[in-house]
PDB file of N, CA and C in Angstrom:
ATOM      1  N   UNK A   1      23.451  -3.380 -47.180  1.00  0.00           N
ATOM      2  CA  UNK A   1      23.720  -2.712 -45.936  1.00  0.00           C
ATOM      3  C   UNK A   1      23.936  -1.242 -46.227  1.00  0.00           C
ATOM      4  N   UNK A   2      23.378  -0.810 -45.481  1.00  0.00           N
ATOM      5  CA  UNK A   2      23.308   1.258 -45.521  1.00  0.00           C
ATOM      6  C   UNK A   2      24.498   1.620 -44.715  1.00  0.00           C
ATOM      7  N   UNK A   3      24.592   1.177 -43.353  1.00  0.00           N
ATOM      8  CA  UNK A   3      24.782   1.634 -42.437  1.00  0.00           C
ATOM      9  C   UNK A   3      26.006   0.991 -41.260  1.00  0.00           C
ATOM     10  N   UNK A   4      27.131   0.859 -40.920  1.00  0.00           N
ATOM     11  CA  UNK A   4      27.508   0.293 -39.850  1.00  0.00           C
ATOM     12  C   UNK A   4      27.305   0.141 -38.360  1.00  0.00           C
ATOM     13  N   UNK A   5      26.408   1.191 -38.120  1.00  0.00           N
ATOM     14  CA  UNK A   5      25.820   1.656 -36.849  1.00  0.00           C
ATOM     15  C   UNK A   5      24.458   1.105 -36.536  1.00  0.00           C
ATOM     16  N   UNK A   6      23.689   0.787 -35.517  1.00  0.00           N
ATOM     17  CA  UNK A   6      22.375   0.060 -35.603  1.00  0.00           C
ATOM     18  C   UNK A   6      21.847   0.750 -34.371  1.00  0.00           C
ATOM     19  N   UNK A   7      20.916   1.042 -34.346  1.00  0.00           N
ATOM     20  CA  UNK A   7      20.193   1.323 -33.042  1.00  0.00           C
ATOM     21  C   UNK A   7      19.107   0.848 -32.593  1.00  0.00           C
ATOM     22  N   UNK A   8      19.178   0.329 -31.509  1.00  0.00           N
ATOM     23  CA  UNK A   8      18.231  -1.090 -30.679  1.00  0.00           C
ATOM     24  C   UNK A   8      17.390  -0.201 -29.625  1.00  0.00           C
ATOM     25  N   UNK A   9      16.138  -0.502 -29.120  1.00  0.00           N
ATOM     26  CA  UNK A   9      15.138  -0.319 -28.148  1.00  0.00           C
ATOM     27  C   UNK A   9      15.732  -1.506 -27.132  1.00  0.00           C
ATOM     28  N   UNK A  10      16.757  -1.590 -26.004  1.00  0.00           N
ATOM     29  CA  UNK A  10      15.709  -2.863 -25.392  1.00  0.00           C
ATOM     30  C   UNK A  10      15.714  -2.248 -23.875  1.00  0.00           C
ATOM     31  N   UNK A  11      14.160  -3.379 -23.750  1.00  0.00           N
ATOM     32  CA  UNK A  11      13.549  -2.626 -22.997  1.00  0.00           C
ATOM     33  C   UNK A  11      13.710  -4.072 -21.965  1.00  0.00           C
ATOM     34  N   UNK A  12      13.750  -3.621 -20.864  1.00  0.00           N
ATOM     35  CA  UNK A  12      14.395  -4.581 -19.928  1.00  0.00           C
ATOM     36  C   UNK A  12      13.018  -4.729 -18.949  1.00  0.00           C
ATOM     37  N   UNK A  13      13.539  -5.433 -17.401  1.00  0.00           N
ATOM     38  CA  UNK A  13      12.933  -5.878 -16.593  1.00  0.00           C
ATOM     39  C   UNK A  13      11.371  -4.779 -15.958  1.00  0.00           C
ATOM     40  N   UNK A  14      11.957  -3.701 -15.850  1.00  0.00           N
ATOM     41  CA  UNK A  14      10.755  -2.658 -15.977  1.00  0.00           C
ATOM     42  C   UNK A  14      10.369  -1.981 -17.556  1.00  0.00           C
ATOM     43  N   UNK A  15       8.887  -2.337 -17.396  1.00  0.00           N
ATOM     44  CA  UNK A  15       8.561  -1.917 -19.198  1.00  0.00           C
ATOM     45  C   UNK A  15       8.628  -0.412 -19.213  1.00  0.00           C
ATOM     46  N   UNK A  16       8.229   0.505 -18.091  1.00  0.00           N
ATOM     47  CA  UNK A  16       7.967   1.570 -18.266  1.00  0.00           C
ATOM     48  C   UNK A  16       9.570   2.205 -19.065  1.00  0.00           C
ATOM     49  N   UNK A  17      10.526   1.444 -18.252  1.00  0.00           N
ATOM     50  CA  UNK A  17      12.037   2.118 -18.799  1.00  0.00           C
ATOM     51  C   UNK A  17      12.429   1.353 -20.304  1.00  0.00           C
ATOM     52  N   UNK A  18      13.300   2.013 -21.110  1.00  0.00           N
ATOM     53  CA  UNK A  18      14.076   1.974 -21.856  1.00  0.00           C
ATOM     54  C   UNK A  18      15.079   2.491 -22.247  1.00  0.00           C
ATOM     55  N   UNK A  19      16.027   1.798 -22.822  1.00  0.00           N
ATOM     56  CA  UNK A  19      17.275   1.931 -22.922  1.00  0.00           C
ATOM     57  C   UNK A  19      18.028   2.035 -24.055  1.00  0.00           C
ATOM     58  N   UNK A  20      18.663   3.327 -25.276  1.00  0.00           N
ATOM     59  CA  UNK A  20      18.754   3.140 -26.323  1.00  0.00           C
ATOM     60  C   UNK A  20      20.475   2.406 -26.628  1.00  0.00           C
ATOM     61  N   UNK A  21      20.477   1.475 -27.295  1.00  0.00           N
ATOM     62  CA  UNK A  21      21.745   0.798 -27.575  1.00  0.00           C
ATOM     63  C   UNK A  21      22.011   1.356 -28.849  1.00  0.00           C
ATOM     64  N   UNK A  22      23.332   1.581 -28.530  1.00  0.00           N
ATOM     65  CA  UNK A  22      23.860   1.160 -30.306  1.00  0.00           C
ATOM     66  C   UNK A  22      25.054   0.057 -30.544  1.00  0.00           C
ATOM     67  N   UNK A  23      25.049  -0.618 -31.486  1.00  0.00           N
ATOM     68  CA  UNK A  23      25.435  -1.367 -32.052  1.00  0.00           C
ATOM     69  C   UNK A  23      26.642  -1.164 -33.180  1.00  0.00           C
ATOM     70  N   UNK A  24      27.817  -1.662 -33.570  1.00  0.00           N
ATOM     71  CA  UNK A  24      28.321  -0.451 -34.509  1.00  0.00           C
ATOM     72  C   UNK A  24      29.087  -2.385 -35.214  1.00  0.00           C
ATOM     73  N   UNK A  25      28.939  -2.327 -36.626  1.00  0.00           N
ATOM     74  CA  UNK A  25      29.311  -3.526 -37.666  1.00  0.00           C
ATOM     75  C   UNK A  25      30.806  -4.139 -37.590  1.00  0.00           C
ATOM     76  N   UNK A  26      31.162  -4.962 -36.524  1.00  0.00           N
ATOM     77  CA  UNK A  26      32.383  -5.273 -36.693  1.00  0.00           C
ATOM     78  C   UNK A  26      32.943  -6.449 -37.658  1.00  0.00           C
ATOM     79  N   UNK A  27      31.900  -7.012 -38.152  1.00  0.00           N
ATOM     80  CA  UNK A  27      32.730  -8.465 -39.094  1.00  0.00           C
ATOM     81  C   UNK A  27      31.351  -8.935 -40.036  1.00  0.00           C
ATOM     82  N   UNK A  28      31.986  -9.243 -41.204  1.00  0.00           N
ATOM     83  CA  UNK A  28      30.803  -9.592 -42.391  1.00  0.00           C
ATOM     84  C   UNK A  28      31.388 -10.747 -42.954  1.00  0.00           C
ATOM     85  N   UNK A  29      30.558 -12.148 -42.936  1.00  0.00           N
ATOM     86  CA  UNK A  29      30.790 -13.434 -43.656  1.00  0.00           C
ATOM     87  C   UNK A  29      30.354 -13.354 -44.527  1.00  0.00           C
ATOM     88  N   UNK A  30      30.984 -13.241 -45.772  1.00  0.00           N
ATOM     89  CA  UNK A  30      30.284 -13.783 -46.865  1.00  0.00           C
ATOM     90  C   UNK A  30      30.539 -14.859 -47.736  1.00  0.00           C
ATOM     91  N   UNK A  31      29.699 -15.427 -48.617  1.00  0.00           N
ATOM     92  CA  UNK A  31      29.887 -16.550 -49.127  1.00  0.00           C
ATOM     93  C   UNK A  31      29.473 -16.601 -50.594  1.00  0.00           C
ATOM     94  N   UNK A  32      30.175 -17.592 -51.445  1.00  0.00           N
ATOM     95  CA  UNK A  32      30.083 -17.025 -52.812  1.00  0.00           C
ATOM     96  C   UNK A  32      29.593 -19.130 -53.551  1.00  0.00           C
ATOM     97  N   UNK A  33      28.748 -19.157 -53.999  1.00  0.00           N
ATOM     98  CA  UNK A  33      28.666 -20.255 -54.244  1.00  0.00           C
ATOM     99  C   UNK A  33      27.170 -20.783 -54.725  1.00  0.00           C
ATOM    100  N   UNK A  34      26.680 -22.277 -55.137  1.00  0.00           N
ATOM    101  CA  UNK A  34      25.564 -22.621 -55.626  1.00  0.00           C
ATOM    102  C   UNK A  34      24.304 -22.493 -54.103  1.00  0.00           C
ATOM    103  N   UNK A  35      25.463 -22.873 -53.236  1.00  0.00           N
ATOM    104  CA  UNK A  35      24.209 -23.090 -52.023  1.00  0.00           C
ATOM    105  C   UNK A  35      25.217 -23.640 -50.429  1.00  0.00           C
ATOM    106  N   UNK A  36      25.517 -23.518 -49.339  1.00  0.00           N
ATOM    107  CA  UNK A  36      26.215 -23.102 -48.311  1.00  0.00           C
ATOM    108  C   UNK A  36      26.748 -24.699 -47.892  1.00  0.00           C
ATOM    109  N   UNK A  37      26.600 -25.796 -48.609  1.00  0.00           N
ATOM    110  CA  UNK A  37      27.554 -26.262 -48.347  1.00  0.00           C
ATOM    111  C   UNK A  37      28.068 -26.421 -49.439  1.00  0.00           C
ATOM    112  N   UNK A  38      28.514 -25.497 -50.263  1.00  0.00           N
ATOM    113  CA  UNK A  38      30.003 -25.669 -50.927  1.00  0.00           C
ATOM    114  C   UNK A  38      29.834 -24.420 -51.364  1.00  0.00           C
ATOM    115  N   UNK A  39      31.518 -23.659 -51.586  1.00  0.00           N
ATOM    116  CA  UNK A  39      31.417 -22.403 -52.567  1.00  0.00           C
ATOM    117  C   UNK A  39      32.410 -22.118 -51.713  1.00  0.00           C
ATOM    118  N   UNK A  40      32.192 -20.689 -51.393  1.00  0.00           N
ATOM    119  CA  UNK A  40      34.061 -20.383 -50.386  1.00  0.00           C
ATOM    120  C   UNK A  40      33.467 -19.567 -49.574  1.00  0.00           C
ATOM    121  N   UNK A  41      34.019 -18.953 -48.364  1.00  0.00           N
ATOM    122  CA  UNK A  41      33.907 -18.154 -47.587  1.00  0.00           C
ATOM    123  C   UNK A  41      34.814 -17.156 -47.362  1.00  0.00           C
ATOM    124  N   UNK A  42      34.738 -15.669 -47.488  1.00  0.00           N
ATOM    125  CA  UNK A  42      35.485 -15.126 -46.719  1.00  0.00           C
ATOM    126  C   UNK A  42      35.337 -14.216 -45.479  1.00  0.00           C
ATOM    127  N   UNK A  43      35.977 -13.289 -45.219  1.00  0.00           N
ATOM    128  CA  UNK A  43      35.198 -12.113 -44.357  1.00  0.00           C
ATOM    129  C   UNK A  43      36.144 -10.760 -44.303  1.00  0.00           C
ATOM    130  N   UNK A  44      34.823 -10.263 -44.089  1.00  0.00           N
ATOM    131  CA  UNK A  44      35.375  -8.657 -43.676  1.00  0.00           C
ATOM    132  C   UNK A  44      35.485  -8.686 -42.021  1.00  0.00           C
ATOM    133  N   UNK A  45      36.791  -7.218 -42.032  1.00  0.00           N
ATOM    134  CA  UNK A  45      36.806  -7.277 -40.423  1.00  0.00           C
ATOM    135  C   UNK A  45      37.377  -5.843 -40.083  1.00  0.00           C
ATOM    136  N   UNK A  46      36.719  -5.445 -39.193  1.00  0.00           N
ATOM    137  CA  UNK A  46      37.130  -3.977 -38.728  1.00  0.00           C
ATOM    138  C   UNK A  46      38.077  -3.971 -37.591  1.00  0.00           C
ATOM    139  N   UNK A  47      39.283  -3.610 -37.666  1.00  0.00           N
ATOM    140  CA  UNK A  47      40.042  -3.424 -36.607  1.00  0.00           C
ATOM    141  C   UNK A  47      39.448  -2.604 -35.807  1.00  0.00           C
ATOM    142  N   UNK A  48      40.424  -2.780 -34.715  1.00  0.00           N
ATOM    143  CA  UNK A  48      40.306  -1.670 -33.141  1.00  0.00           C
ATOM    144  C   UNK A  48      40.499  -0.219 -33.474  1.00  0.00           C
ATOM    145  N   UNK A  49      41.165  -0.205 -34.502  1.00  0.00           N
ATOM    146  CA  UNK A  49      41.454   1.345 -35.395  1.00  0.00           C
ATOM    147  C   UNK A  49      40.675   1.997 -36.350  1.00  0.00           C
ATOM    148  N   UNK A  50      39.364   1.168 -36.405  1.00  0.00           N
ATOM    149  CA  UNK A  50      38.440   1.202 -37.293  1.00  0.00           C
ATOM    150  C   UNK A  50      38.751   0.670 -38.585  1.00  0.00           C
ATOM    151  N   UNK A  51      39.543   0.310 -39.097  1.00  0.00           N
ATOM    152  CA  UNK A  51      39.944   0.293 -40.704  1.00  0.00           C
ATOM    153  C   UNK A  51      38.986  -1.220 -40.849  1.00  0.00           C
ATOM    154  N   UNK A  52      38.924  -1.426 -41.869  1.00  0.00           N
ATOM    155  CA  UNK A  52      38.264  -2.513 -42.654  1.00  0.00           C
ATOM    156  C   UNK A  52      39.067  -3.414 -43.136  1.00  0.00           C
ATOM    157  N   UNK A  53      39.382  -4.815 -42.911  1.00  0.00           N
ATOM    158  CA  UNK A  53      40.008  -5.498 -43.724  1.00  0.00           C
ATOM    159  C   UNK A  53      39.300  -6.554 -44.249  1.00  0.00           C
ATOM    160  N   UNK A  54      39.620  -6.926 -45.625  1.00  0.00           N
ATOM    161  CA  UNK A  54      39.344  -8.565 -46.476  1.00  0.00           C
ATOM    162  C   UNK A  54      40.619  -9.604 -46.177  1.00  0.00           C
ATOM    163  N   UNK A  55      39.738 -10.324 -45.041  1.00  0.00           N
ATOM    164  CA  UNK A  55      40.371 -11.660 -45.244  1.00  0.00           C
ATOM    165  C   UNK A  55      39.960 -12.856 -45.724  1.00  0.00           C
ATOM    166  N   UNK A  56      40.849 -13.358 -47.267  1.00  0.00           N
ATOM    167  CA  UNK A  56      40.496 -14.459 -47.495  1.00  0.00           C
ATOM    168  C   UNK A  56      41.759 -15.318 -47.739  1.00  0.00           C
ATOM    169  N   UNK A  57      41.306 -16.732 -46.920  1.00  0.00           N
ATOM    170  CA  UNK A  57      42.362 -17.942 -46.943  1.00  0.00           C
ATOM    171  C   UNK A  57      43.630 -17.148 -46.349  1.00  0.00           C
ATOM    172  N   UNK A  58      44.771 -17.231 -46.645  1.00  0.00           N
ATOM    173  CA  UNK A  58      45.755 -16.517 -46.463  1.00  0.00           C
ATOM    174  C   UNK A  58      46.635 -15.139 -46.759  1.00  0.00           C
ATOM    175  N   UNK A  59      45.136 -14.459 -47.327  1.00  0.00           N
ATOM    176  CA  UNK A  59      45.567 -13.202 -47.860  1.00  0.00           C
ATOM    177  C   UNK A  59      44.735 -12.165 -46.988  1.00  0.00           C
ATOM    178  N   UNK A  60      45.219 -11.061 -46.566  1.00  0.00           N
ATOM    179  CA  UNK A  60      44.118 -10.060 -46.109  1.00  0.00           C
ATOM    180  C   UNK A  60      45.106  -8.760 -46.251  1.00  0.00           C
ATOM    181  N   UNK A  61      44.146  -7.506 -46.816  1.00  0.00           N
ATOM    182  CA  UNK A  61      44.035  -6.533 -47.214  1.00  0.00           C
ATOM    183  C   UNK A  61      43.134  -5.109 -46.568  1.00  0.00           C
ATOM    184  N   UNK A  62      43.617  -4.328 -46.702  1.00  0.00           N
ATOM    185  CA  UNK A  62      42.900  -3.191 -46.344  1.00  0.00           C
ATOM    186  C   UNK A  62      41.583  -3.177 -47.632  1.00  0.00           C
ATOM    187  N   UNK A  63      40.706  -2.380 -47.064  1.00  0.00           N
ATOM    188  CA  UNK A  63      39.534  -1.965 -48.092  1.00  0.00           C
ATOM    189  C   UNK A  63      38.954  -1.107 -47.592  1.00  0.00           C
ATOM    190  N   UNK A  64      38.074  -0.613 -48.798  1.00  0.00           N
ATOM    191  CA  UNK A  64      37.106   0.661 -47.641  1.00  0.00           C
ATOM    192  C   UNK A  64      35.993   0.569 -47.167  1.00  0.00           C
ATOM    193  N   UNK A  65      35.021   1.221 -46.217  1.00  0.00           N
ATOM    194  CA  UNK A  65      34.026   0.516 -45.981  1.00  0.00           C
ATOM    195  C   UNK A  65      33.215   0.826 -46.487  1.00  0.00           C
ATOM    196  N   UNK A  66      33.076   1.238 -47.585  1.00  0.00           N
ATOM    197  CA  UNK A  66      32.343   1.295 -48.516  1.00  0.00           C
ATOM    198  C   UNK A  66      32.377   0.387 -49.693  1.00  0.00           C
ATOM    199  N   UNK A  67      32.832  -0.536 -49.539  1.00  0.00           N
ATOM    200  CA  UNK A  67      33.195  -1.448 -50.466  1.00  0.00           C
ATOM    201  C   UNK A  67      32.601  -2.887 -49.420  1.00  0.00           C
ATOM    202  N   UNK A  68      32.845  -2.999 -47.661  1.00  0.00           N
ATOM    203  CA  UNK A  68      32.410  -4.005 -46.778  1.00  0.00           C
ATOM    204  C   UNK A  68      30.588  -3.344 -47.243  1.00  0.00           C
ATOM    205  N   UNK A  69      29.639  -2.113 -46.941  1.00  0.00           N
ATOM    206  CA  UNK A  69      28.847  -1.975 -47.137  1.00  0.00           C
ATOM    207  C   UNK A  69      28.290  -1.822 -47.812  1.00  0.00           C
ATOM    208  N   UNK A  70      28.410  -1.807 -48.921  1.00  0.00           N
ATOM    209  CA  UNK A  70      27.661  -2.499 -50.672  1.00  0.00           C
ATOM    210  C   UNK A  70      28.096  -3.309 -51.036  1.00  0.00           C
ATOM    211  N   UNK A  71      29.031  -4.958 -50.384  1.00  0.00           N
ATOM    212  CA  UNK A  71      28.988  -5.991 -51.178  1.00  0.00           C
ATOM    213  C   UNK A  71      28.163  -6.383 -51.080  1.00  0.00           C
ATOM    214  N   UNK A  72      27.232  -7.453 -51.835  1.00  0.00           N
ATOM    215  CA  UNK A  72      25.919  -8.030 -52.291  1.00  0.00           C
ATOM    216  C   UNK A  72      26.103  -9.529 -51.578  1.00  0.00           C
ATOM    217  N   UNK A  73      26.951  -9.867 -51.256  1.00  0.00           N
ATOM    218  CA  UNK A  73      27.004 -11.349 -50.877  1.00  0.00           C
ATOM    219  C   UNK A  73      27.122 -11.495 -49.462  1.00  0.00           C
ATOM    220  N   UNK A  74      26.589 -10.611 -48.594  1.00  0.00           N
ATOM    221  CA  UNK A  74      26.771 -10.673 -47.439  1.00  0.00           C
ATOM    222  C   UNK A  74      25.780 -11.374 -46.477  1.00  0.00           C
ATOM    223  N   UNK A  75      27.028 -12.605 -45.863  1.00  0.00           N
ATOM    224  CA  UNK A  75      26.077 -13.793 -45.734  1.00  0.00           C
ATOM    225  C   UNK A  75      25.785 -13.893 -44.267  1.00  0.00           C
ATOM    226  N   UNK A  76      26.614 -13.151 -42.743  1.00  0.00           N
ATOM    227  CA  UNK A  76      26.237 -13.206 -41.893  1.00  0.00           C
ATOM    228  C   UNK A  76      26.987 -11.815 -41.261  1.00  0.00           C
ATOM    229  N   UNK A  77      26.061 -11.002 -40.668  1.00  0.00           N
ATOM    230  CA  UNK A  77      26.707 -10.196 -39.640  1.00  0.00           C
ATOM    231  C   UNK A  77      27.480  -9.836 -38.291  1.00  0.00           C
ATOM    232  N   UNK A  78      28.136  -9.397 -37.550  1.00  0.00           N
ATOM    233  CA  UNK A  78      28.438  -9.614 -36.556  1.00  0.00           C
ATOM    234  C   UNK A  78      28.455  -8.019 -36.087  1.00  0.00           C
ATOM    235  N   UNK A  79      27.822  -7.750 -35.366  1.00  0.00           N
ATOM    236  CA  UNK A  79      27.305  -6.484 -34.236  1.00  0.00           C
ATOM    237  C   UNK A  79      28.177  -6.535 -32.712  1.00  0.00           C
ATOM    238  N   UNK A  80      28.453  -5.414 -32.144  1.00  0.00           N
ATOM    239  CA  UNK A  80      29.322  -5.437 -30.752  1.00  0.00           C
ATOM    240  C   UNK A  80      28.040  -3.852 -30.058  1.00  0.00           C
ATOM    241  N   UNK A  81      28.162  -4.725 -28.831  1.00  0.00           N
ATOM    242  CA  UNK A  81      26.992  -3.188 -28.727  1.00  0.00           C
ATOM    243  C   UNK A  81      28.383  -2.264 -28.045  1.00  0.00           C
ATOM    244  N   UNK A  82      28.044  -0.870 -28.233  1.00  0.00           N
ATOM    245  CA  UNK A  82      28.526  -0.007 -28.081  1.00  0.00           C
ATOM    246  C   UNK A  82      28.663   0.756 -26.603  1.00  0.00           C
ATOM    247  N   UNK A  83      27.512   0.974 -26.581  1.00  0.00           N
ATOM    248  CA  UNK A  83      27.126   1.367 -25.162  1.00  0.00           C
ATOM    249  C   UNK A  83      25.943   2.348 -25.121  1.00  0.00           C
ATOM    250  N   UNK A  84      25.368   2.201 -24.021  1.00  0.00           N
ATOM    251  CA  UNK A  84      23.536   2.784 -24.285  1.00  0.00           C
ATOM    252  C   UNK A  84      23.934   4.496 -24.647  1.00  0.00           C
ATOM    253  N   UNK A  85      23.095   4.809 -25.265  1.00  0.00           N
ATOM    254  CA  UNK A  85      23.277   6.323 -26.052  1.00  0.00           C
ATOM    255  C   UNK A  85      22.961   7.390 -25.161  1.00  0.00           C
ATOM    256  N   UNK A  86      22.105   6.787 -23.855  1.00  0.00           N
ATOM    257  CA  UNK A  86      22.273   7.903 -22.697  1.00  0.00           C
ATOM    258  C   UNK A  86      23.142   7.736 -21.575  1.00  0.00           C
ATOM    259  N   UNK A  87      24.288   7.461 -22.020  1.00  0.00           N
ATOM    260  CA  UNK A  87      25.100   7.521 -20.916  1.00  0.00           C
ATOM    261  C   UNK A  87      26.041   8.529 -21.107  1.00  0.00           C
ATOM    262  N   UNK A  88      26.424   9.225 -20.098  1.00  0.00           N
ATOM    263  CA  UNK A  88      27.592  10.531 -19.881  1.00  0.00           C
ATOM    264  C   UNK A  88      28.913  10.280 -20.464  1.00  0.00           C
ATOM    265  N   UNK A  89      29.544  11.180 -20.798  1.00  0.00           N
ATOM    266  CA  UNK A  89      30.489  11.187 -21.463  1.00  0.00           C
ATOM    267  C   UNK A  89      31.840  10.398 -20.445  1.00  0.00           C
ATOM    268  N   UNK A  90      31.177  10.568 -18.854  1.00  0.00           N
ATOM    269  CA  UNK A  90      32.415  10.869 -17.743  1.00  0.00           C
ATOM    270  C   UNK A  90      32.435   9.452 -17.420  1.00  0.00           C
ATOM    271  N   UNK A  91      30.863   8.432 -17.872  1.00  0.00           N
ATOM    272  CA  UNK A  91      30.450   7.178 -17.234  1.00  0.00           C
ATOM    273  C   UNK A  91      31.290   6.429 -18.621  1.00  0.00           C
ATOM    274  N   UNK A  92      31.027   6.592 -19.296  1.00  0.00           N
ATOM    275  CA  UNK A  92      31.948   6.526 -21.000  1.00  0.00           C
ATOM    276  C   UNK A  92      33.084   5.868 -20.746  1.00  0.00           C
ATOM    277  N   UNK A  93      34.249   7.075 -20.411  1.00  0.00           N
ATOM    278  CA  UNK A  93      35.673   7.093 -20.195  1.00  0.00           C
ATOM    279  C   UNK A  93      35.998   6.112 -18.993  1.00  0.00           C
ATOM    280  N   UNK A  94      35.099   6.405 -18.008  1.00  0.00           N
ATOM    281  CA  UNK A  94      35.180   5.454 -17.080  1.00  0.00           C
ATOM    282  C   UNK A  94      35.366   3.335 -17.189  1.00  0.00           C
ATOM    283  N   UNK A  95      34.292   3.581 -18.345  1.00  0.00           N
ATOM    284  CA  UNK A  95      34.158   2.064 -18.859  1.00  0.00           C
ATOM    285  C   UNK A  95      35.190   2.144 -19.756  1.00  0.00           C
ATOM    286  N   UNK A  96      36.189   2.956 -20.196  1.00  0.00           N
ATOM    287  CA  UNK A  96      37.129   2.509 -21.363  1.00  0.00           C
ATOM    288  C   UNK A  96      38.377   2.185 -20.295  1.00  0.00           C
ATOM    289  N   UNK A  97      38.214   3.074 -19.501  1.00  0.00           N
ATOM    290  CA  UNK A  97      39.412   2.492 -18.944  1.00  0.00           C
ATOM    291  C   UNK A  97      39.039   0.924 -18.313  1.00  0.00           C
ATOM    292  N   UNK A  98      38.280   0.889 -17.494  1.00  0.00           N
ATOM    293  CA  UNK A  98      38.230  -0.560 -17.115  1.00  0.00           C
ATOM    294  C   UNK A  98      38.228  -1.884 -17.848  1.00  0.00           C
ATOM    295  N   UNK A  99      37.991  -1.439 -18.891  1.00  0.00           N
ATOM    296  CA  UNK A  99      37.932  -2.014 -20.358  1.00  0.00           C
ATOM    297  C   UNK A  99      39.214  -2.566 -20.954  1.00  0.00           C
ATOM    298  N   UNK A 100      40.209  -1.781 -21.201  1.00  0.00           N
ATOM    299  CA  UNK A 100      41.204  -1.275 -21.312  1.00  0.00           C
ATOM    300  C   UNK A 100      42.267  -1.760 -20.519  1.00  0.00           C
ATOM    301  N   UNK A 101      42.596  -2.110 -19.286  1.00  0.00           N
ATOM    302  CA  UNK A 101      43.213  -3.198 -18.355  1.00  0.00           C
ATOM    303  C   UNK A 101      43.387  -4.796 -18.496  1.00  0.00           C
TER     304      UNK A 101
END
C-alpha cells in the first residue's frame, strides 16, 4: 500500500456526468499464517483523530502509519468514502454538522 487516500470515478445514472470520490483507509486485516483457515488475525485501525492503532487479541497500541502502510501481510481493506471532491467547502461543513448529531 502507497497511499491511504483512493480516488474513484463513479459515474452514476447519467453517463455524461461524473463524480470524483475519495476514499480515505480506515482499517487493515491482516493475517499471518500457512493459509486462512488457521494462523491469527489482527488489525489496524484509524481513529476519528486520525491516529493509527494495532489491535491484537487484547492488546492495542498506537503505531504510525507508516508502519499500517508498508506491512506486507495485509489481508483485507476497509475504505469510508469521504465525500465527492467537487463539493464546496460551505456544502462540506454543512454535512459535518448533520453528521455530527
Amino acid at each position: 500500500m502507497t497511499s491511504d487516500l483512493f480516488t474513484a470515478n463513479d459515474k452514476s445514472q447519467n453517463i455524461n456526468s461524473s463524480t470524483n470520490n475519495l476514499y480515505k483507509l480506515y482499517a487493515v486485516i491482516n493475517h499471518i499464517g500457512d493459509n486462512l483457515n488457521s494462523g491469527h488475525y489482527y488489525l489496524y485501525i484509524r481513529s476519528s483523530d486520525n491516529r493509527w492503532f494495532l489491535v491484537d487479541d487484547a492488546h492495542c497500541q498506537h503505531v504510525s502509519s507508516s508502519e499500517v502502510l508498508n506491512h506486507p501481510e495485509a489481508f483485507m481493506l476497509f475504505y469510508a468514502k469521504v465525500c465527492p471532491v467537487s463539493i464546496s467547502m460551505n456544502e462540506s461543513f454543512q454535512q459535518q454538522k448533520i453528521i455530527s448529531f
